[in-house]
C-alpha atoms as a PDB file:
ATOM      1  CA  UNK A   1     -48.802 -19.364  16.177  1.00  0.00           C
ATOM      2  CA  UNK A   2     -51.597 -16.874  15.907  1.00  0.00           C
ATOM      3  CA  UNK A   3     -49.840 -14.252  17.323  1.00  0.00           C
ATOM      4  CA  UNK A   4     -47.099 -14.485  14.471  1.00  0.00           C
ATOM      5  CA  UNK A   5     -50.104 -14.851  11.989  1.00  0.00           C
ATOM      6  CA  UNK A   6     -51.303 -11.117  13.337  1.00  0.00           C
ATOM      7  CA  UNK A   7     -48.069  -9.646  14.482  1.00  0.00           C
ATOM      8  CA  UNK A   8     -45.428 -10.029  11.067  1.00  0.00           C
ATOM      9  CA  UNK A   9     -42.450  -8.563  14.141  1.00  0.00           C
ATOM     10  CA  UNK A  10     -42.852 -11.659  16.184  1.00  0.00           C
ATOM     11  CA  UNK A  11     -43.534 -14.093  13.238  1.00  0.00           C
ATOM     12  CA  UNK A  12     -39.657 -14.954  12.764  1.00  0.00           C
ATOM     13  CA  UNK A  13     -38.797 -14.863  16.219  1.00  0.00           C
ATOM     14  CA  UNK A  14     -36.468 -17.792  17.365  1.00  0.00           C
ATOM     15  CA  UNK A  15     -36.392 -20.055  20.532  1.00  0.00           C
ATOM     16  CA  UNK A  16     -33.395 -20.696  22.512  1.00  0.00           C
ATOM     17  CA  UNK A  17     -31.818 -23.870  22.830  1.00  0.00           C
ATOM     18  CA  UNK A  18     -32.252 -23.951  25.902  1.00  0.00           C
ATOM     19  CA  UNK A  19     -36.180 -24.496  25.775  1.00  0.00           C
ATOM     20  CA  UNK A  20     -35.807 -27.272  23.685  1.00  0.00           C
ATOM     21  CA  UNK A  21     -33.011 -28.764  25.911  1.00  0.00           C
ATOM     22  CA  UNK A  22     -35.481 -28.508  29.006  1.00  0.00           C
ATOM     23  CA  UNK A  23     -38.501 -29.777  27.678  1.00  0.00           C
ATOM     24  CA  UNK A  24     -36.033 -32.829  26.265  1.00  0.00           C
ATOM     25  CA  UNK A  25     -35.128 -33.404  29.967  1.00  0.00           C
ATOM     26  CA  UNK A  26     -38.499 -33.162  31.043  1.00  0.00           C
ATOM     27  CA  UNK A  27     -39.935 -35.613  28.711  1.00  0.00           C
ATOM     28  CA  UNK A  28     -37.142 -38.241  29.102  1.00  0.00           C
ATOM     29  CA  UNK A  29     -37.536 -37.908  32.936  1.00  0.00           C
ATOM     30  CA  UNK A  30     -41.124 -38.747  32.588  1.00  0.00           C
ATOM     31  CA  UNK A  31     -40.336 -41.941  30.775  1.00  0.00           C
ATOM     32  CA  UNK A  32     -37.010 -42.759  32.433  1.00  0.00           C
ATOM     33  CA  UNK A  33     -39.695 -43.209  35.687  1.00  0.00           C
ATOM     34  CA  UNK A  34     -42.011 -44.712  33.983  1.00  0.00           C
ATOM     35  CA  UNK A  35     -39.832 -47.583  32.454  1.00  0.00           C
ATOM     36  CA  UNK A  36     -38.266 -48.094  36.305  1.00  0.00           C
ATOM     37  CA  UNK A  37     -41.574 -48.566  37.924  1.00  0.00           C
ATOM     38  CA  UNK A  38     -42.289 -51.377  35.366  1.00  0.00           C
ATOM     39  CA  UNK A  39     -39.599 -53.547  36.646  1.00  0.00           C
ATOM     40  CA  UNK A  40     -41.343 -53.597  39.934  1.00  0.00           C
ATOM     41  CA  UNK A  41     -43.142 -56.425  40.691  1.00  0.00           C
ATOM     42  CA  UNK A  42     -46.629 -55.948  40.592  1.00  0.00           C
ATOM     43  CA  UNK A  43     -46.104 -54.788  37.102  1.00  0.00           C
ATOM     44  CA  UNK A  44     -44.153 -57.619  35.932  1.00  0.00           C
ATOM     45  CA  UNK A  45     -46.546 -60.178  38.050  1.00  0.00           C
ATOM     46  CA  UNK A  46     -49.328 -58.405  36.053  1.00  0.00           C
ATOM     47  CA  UNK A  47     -50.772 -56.800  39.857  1.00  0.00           C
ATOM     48  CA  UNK A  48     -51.442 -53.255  38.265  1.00  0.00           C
ATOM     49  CA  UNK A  49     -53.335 -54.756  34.599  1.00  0.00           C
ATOM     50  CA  UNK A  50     -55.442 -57.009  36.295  1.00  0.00           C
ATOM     51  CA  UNK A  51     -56.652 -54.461  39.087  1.00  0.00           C
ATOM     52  CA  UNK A  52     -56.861 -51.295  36.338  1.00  0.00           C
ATOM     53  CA  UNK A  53     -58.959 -53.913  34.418  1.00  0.00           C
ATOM     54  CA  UNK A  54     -61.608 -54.250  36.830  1.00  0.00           C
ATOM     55  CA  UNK A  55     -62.045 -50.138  36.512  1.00  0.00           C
ATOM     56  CA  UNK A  56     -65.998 -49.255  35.678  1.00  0.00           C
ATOM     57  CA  UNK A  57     -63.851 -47.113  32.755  1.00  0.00           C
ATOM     58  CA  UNK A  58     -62.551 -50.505  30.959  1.00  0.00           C
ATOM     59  CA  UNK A  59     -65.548 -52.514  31.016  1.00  0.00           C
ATOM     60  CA  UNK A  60     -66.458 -51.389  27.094  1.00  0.00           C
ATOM     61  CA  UNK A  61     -63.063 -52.932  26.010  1.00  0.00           C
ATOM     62  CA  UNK A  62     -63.575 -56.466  27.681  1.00  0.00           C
END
């Protein structure tokens, strides 16, 4: 970081498990969601692609 690039006392400094644990948790939460609202049905009939599609933000990719 640039704080351990200016300050040598901090540059070592180590990170408890228990950050990495929680940010772990947070990120397979996120895509534990996301993969259960894709078995719903207007994702599987195709509902939410064809309405994002019509966005004003897609219409370079068509």
């Amino acid at each position: 970081s640039i704080d351990g690039l200016f300050r040598k006392k901090i540059r070592n400094s180590h990170v408890p498990l228990w950050n990495y644990t929680l940010i772990r948790y947070q990120v397979f939460i996120v895509y534990f969601i996301a993969g259960l609202k894709k078995t719903e049905w207007d994702w599987v009939a195709g509902y939410s692609m064809d309405s994002l599609g019509d966005h004003w933000v897609f219409l370079p990719f068509r």
